[in-house]
N, C-alpha and C. Protein backbone atom coordinates (compact mmCIF):
# COMPACT_ATOMS: atom_id res chain seq x y z
N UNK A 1 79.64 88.71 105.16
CA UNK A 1 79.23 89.07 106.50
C UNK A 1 80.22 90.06 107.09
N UNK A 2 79.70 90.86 107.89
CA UNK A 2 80.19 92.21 108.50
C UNK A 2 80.84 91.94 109.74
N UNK A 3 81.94 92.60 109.76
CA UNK A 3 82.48 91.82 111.37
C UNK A 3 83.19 93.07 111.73
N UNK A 4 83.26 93.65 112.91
CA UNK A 4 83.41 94.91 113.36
C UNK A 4 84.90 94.49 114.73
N UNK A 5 85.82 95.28 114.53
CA UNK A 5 87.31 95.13 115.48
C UNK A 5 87.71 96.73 116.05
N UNK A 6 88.43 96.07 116.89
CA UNK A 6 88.62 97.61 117.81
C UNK A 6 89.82 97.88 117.47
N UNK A 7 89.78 98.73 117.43
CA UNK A 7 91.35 99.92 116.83
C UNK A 7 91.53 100.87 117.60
N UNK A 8 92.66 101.06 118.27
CA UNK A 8 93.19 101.89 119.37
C UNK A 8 94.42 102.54 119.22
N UNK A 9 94.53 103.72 119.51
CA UNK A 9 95.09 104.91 118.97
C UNK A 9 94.99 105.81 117.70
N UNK A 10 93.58 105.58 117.16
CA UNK A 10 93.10 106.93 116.06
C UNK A 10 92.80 107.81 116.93
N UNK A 11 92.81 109.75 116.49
CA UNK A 11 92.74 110.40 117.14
C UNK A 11 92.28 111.77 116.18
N UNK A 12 92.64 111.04 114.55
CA UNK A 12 91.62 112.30 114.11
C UNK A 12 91.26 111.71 112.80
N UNK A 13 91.08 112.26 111.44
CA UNK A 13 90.72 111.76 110.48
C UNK A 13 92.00 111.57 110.14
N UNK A 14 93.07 111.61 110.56
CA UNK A 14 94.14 110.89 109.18
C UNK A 14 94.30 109.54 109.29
N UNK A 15 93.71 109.39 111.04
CA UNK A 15 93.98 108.23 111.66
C UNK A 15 93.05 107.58 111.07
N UNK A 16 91.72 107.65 110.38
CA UNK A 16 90.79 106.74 110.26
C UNK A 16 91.36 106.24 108.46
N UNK A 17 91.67 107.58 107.89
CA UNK A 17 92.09 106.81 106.78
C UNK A 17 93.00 106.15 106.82
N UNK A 18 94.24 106.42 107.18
CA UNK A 18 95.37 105.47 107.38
C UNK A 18 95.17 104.08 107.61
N UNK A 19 93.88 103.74 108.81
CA UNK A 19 93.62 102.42 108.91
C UNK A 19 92.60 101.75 107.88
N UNK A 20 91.77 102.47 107.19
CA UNK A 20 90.94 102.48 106.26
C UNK A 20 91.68 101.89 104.96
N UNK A 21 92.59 102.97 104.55
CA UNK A 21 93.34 102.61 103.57
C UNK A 21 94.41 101.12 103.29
N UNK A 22 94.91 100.84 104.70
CA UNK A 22 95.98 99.58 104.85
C UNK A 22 94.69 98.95 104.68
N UNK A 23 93.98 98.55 105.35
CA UNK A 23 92.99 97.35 105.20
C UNK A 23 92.42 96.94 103.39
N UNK A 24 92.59 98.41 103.30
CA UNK A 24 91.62 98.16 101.57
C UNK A 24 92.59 97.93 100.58
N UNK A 25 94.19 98.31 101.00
CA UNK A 25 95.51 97.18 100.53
C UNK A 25 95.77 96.00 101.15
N UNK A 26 95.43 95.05 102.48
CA UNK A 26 95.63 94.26 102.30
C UNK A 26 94.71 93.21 101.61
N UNK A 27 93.29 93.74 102.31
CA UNK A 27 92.41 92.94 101.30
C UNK A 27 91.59 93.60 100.19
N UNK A 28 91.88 93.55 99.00
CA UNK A 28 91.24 94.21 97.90
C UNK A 28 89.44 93.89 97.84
N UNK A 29 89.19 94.90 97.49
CA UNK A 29 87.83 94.71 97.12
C UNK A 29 86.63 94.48 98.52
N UNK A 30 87.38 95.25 99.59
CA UNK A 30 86.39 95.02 100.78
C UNK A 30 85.87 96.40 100.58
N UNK A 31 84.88 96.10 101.84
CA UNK A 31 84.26 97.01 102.33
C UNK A 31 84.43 97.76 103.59
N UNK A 32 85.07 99.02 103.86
CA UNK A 32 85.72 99.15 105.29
C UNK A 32 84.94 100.08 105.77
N UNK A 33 84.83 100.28 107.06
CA UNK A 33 83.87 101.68 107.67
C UNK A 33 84.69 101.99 108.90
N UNK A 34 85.22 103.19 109.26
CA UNK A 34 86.00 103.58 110.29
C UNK A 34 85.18 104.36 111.18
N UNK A 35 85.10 104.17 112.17
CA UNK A 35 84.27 105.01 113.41
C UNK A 35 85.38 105.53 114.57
N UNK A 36 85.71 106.81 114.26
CA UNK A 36 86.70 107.02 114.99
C UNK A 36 86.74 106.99 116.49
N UNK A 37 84.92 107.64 116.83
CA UNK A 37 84.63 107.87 117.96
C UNK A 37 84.05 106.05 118.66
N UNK A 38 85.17 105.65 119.43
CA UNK A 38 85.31 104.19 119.80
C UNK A 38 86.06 103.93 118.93
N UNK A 39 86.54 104.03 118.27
CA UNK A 39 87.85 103.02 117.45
C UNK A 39 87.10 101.90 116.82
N UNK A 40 86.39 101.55 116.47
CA UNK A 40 85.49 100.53 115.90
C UNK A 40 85.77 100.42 114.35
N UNK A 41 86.38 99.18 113.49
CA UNK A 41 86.34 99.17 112.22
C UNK A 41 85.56 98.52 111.98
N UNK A 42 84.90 98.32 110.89
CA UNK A 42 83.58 97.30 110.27
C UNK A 42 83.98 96.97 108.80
N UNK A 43 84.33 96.08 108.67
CA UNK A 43 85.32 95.23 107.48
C UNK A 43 84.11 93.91 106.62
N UNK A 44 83.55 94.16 105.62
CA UNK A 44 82.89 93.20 104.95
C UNK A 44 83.65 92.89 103.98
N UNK A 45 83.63 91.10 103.69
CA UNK A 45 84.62 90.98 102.26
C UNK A 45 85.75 90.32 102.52
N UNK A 46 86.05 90.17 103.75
CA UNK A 46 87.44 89.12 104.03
C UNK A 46 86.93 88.51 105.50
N UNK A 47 87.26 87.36 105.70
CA UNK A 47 86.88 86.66 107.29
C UNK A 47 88.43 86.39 107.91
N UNK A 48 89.02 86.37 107.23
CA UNK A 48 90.66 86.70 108.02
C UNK A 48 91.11 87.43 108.75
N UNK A 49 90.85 87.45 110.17
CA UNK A 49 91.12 88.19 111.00
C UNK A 49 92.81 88.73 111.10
N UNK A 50 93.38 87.16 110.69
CA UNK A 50 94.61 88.05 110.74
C UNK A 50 95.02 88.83 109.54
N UNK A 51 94.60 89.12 108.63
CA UNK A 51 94.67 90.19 107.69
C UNK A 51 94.41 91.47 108.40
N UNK A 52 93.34 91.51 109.11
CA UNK A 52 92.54 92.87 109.31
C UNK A 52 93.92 93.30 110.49
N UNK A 53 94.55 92.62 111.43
CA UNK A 53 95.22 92.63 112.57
C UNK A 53 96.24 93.09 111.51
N UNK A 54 97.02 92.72 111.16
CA UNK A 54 98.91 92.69 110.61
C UNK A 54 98.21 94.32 109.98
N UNK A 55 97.20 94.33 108.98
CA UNK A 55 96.90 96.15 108.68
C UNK A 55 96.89 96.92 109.25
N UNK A 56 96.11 96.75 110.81
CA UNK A 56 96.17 97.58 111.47
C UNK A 56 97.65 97.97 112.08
N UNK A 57 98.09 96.97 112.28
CA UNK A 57 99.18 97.11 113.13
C UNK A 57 100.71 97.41 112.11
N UNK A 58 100.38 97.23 110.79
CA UNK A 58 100.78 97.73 109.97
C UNK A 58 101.21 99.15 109.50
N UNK A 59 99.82 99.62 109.90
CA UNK A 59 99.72 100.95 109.94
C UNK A 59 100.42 102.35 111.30
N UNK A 60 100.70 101.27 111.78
CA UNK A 60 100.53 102.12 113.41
C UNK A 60 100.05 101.80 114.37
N UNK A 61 98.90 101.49 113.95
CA UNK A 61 98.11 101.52 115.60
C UNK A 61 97.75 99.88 116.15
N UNK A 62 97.21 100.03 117.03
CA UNK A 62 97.24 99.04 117.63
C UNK A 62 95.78 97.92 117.91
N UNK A 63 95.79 96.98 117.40
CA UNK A 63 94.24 96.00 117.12
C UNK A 63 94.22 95.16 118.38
N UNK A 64 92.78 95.73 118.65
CA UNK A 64 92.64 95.11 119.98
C UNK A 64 91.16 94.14 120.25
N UNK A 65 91.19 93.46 119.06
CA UNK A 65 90.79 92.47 118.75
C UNK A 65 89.21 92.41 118.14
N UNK A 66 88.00 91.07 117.96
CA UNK A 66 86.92 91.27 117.48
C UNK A 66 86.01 91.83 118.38
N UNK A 67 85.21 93.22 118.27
CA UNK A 67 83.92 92.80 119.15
C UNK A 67 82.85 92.38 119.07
């Protein structure tokens, strides 16, 4: 199941891979979709929110939770 989180401070495409990429190292074998315009990630393949959180915030930017 597909579960979509807000990500705040992307601002161009390096930003979407950067968060794209940490997520698909912390959890292997997902499915990630970055929408830059709204900050919206869509993550299938892990229900661990705090995985998806520590990546983002891993990365830089800042997770501002499920919507």
């Amino acid at each position: 199941m597909a579960k979509t989180y807000k990500v705040e401070g992307m601002h161009c495409g390096g930003c979407t891979s950067s968060v794209e990429q940490a997520i698909r190292t912390a959890a292997p074998g997902v499915d990630v979709t970055v929408q830059l315009e709204g900050g919206l990630v869509t993550v299938e393949g892990v229900d661990d929110e705090g995985v998806i959180r520590q990546a983002v915030e891993d990365a830089g930017f800042t997770y501002a939770g499920a919507v």
